[in-house]
N, C-alpha and C. Protein backbone atom coordinates (compact mmCIF):
# COMPACT_ATOMS: atom_id res chain seq x y z
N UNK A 1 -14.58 45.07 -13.17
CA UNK A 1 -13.60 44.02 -12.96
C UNK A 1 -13.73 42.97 -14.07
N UNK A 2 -12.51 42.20 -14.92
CA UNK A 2 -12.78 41.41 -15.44
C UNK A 2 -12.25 40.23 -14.62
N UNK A 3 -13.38 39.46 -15.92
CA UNK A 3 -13.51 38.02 -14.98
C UNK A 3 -12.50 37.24 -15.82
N UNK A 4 -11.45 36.26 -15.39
CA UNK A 4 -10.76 35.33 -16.13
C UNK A 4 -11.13 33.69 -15.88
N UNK A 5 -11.67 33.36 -16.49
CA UNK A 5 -11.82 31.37 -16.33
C UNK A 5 -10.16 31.09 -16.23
N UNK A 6 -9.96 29.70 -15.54
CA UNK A 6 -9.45 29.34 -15.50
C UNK A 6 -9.39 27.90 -16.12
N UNK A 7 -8.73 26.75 -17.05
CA UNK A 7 -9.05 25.56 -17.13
C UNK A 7 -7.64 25.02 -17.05
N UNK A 8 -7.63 23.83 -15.75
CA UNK A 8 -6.87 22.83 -15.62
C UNK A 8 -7.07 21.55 -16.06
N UNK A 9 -6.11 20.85 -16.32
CA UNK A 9 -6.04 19.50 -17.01
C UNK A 9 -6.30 18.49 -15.64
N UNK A 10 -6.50 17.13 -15.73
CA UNK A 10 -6.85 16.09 -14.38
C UNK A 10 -5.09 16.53 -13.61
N UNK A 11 -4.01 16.25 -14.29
CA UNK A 11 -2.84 16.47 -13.41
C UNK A 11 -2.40 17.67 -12.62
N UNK A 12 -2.79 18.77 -13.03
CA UNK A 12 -2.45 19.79 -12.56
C UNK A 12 -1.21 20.95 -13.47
N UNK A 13 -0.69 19.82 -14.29
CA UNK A 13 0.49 20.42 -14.95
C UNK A 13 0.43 21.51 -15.99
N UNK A 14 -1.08 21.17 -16.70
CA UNK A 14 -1.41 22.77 -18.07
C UNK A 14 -2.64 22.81 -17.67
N UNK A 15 -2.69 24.48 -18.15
CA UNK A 15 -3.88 25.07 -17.76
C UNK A 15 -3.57 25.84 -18.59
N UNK A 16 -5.42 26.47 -19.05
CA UNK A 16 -5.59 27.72 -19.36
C UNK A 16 -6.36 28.52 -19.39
N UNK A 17 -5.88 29.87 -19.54
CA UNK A 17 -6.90 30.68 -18.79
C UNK A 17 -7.71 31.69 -19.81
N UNK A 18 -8.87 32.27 -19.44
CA UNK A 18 -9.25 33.29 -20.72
C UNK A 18 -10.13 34.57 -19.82
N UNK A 19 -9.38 35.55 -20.34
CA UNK A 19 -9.75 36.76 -20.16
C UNK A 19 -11.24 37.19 -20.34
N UNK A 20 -12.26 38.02 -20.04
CA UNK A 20 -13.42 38.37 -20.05
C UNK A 20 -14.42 36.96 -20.53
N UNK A 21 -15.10 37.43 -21.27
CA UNK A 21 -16.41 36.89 -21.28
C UNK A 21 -16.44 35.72 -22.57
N UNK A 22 -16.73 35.00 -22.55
CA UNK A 22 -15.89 33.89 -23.54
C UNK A 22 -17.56 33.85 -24.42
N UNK A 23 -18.71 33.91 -24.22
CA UNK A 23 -20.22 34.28 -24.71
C UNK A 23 -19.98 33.08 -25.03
N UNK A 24 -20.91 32.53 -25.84
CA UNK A 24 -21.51 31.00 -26.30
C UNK A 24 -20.34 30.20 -26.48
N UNK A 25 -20.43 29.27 -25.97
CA UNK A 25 -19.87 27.73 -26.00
C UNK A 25 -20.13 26.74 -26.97
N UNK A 26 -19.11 26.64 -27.94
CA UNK A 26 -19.32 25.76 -28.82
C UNK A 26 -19.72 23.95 -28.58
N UNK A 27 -20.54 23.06 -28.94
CA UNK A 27 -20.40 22.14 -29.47
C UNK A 27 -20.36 20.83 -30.44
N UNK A 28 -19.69 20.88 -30.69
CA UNK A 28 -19.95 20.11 -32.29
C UNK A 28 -19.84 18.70 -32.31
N UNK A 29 -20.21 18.02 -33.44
CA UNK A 29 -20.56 16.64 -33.42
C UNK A 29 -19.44 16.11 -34.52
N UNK A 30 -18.41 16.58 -35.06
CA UNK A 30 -17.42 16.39 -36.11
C UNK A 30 -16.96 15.04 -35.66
N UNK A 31 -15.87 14.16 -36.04
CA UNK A 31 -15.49 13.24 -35.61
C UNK A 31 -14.52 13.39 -34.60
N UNK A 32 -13.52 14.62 -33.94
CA UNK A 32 -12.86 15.01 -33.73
C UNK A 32 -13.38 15.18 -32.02
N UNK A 33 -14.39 16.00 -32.08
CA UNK A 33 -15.04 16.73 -30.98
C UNK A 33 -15.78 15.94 -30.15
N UNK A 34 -16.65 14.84 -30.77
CA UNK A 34 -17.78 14.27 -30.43
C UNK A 34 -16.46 12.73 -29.69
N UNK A 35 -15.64 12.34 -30.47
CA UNK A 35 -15.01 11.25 -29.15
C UNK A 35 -14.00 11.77 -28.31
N UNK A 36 -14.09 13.57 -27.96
CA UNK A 36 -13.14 13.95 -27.16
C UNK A 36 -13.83 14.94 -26.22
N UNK A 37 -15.30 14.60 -26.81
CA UNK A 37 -16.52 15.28 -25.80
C UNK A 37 -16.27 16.93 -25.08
N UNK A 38 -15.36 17.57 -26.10
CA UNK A 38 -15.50 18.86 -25.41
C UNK A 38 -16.46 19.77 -25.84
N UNK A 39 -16.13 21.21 -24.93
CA UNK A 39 -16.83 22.00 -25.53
C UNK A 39 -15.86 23.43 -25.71
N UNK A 40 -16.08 24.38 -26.45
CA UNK A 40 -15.15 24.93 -26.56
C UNK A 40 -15.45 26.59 -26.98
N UNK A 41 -14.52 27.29 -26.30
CA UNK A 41 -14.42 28.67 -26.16
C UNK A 41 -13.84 29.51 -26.90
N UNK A 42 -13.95 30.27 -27.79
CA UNK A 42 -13.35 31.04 -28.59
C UNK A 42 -12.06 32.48 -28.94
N UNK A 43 -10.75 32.25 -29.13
CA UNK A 43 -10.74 33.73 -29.18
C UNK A 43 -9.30 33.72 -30.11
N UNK A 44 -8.47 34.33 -29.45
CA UNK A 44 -6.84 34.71 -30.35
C UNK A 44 -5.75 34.14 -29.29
N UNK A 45 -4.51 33.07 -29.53
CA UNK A 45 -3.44 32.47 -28.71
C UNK A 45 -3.15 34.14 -28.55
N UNK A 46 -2.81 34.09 -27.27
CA UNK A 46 -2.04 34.99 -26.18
C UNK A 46 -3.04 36.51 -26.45
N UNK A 47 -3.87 36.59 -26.72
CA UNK A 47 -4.57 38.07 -26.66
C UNK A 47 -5.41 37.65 -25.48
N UNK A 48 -6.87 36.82 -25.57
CA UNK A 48 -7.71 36.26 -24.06
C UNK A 48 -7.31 35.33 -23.90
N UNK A 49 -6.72 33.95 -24.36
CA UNK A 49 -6.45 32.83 -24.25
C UNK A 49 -5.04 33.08 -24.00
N UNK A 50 -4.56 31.91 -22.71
CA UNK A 50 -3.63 31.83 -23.23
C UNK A 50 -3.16 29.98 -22.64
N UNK A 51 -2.08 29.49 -23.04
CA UNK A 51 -2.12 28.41 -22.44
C UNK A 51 -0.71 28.28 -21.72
N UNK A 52 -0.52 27.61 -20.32
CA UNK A 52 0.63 27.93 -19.58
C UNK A 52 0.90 26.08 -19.54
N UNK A 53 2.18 26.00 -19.49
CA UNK A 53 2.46 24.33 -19.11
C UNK A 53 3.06 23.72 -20.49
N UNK A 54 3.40 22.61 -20.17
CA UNK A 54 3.79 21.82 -21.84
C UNK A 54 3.10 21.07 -22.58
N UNK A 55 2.44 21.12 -23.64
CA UNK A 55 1.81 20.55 -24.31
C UNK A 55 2.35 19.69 -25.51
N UNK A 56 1.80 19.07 -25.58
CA UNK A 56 2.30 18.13 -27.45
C UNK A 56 0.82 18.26 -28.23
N UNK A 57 1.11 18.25 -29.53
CA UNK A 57 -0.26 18.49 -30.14
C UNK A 57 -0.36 16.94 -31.04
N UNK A 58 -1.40 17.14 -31.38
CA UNK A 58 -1.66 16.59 -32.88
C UNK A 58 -2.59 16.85 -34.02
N UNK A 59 -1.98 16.70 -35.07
CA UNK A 59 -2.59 17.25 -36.50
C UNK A 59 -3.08 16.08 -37.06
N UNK A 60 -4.38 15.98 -37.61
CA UNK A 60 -4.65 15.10 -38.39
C UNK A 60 -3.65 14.33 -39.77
N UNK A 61 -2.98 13.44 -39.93
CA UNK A 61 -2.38 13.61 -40.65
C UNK A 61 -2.81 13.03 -42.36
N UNK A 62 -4.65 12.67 -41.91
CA UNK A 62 -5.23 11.86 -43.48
C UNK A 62 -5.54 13.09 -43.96
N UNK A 63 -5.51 14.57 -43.89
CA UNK A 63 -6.25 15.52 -43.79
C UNK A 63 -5.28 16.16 -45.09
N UNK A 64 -5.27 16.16 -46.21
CA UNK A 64 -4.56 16.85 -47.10
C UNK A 64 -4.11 18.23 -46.73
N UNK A 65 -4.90 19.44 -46.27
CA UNK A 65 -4.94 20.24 -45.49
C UNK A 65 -5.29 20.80 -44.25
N UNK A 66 -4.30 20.52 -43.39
CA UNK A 66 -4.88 20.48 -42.17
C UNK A 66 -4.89 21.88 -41.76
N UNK A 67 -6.15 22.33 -41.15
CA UNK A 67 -6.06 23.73 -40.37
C UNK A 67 -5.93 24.12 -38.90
N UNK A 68 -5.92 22.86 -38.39
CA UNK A 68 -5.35 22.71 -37.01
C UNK A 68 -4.70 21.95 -35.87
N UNK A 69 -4.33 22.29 -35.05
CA UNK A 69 -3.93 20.81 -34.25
C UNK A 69 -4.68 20.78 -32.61
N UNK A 70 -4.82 19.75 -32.28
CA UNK A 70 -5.24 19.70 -30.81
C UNK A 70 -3.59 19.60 -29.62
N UNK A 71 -4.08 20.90 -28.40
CA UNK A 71 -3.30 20.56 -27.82
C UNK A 71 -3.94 19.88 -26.68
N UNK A 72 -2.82 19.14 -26.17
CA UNK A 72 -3.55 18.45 -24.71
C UNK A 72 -2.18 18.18 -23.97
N UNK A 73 -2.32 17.90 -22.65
CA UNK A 73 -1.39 18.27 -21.70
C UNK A 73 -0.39 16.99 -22.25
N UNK A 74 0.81 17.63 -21.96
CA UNK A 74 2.06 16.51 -21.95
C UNK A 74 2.01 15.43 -20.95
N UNK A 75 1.48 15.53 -19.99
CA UNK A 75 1.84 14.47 -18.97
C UNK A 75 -0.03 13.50 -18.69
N UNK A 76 -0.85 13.78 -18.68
CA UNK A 76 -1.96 13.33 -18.45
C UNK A 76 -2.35 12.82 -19.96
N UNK A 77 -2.58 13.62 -21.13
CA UNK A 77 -3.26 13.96 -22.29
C UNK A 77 -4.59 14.33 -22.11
N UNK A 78 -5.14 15.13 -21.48
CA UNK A 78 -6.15 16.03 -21.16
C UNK A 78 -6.74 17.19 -22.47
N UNK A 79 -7.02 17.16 -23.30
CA UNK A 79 -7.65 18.00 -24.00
C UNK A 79 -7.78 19.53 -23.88
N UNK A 80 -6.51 20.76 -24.05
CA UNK A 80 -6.92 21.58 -23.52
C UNK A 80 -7.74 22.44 -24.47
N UNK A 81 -6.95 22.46 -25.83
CA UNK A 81 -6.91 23.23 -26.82
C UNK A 81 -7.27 22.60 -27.67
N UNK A 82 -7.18 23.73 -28.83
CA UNK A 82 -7.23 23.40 -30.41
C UNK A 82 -6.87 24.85 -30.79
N UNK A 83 -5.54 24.66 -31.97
CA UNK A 83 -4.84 26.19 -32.37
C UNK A 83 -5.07 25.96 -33.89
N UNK A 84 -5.45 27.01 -34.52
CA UNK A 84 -5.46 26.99 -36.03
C UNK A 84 -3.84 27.09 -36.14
N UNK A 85 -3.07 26.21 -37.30
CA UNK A 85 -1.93 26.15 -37.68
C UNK A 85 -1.74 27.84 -38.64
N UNK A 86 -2.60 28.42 -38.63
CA UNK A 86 -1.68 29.31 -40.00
C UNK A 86 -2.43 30.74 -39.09
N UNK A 87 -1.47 31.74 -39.20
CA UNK A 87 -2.10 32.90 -38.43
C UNK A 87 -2.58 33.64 -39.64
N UNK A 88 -3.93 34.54 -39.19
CA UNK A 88 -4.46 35.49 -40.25
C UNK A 88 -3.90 36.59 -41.09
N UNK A 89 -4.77 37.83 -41.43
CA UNK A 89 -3.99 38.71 -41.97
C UNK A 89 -2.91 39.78 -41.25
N UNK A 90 -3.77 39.66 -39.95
CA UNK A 90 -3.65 40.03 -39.03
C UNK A 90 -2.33 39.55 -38.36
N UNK A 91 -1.58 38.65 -38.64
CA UNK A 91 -0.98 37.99 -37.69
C UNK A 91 -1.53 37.26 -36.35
N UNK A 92 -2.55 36.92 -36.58
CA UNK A 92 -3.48 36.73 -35.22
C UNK A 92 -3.70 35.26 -35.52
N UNK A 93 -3.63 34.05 -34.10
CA UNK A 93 -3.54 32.58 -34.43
C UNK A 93 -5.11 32.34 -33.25
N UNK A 94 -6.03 31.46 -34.56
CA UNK A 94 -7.44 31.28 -33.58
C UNK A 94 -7.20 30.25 -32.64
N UNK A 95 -7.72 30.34 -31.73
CA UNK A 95 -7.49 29.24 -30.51
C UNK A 95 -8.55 29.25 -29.82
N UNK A 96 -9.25 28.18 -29.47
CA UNK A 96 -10.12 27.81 -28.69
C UNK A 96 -9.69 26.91 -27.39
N UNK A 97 -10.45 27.00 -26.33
CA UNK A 97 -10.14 26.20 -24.92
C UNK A 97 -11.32 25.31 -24.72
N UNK A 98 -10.84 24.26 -24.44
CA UNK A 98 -12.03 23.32 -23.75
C UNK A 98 -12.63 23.74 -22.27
N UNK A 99 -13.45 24.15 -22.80
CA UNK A 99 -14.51 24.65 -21.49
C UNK A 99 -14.55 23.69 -20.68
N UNK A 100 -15.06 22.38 -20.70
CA UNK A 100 -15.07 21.27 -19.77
C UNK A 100 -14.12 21.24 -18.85
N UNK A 101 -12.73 21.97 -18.98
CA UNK A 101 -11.89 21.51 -18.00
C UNK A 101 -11.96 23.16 -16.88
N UNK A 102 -12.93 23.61 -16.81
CA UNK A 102 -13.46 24.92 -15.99
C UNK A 102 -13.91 24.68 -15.00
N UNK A 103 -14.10 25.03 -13.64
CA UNK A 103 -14.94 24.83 -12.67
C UNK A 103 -16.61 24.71 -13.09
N UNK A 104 -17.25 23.70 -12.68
CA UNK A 104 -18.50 23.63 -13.15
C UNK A 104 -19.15 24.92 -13.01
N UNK A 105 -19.34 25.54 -11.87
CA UNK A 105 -19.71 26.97 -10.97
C UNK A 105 -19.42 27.96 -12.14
N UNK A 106 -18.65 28.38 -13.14
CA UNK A 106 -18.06 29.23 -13.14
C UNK A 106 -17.87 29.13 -14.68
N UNK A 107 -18.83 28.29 -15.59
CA UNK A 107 -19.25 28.27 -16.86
C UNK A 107 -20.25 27.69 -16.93
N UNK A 108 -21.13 27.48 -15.86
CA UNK A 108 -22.69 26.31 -15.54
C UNK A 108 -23.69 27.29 -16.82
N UNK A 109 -23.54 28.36 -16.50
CA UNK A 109 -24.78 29.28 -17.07
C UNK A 109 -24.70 29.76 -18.77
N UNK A 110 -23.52 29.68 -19.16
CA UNK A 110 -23.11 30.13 -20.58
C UNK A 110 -23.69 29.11 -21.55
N UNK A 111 -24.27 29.93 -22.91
CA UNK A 111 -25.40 29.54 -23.51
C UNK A 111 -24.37 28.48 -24.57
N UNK A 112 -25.27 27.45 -25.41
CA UNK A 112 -24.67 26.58 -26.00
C UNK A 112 -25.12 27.04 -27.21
N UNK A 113 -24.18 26.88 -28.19
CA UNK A 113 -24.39 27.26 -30.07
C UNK A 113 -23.75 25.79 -30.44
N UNK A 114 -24.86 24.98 -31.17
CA UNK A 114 -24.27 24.14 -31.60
C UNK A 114 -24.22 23.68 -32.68
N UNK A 115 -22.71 23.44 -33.48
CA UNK A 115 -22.33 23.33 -34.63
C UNK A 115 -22.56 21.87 -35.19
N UNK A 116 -23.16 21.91 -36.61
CA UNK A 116 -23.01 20.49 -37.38
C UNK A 116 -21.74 20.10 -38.18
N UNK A 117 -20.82 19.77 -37.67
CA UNK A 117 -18.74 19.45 -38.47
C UNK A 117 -19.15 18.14 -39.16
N UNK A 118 -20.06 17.08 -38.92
CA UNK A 118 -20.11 15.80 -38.91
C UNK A 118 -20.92 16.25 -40.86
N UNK A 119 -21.96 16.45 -40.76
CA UNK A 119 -22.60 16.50 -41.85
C UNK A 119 -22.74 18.42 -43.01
N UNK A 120 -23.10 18.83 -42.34
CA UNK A 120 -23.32 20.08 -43.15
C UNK A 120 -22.47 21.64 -42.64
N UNK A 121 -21.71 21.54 -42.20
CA UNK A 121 -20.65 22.04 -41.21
C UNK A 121 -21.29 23.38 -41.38
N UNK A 122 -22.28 24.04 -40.63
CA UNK A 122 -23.11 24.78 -40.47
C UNK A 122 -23.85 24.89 -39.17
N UNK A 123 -24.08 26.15 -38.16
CA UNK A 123 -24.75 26.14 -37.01
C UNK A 123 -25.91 25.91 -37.51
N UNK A 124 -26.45 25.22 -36.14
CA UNK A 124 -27.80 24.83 -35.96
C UNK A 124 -28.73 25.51 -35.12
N UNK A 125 -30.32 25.69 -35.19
CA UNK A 125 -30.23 26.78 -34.76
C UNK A 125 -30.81 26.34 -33.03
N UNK A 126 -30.36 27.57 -32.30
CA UNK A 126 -30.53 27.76 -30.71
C UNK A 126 -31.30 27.28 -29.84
N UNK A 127 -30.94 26.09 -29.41
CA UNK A 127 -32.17 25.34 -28.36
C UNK A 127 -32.38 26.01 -27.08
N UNK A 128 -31.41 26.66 -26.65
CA UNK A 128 -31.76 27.34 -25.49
C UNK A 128 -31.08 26.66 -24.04
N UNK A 129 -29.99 25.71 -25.07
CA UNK A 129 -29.62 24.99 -24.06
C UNK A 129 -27.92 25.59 -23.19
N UNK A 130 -27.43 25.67 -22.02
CA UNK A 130 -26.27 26.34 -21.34
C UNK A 130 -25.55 24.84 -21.41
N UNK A 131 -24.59 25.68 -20.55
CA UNK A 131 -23.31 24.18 -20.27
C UNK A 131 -23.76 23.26 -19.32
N UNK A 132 -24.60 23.89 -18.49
CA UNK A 132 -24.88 23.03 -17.45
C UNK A 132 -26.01 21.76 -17.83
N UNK A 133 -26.41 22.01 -19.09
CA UNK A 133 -27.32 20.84 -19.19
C UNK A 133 -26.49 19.74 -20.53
N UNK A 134 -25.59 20.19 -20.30
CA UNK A 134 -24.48 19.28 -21.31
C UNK A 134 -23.43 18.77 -20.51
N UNK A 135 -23.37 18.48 -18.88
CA UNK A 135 -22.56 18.21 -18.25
C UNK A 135 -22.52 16.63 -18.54
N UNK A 136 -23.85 16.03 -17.83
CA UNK A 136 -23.90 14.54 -18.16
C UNK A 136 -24.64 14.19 -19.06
């Protein structure tokens, strides 16, 4: 059986959901991530991810090249996403989900990989730490 997470926004209005096993949970300390305190799940818009509801995004706009935008719900502004703007060779667009907006139960145990965006934009290596000890 596969398992699908589910993540809702505080209103109820967007959600999204991701197919099988989402493995390590990103979190990074970039300027971006660290005052919007998520954490985040990896994969391809509409292959495991997908996002249902209306969203508005935003793109950095000091960013000469920007490679992505954050989505977050239209009606609350809840943080759901983040979509790379340009699809691969593949035709394939990266998208990540904010784990935080998951039932605690039901991503407590998934291991944490955490990225340096702020200074040397390079993983750091494995404390051994899950989601559940990054709640508060």
């Amino acid at each position: 059986m596969t398992q699908t997470l589910t993540g809702t926004c505080h209103c109820g209005q967007t959600h999204w959901t991701f197919t099988g096993d989402p493995g390590s949970i990103t979190v990074c300390n970039c300027t971006l991530c660290r005052r919007y305190g998520v954490l985040w799940a990896y994969d391809y818009e509409n292959e495991r991810i997908h996002i249902i509801g209306a969203t508005h995004s935003y793109i950095r706009r000091d960013d000469p090249n920007p490679s992505l935008e954050i989505l977050f719900c239209s009606t609350c502004a809840n943080v759901l996403a983040w979509r790379g703007l340009h699809a691969d060779t593949a035709n394939r667009r990266r998208i990540a989900v904010n784990i935080r907006l998951a039932p605690p139960d039901a991503v407590a145990h998934l291991p944490i990989d955490t990225f340096d965006g702020l200074h040397t934009f390079q993983d750091l290596p494995k404390d051994g730490r899950c989601v559940r000890d990054l709640w508060f």
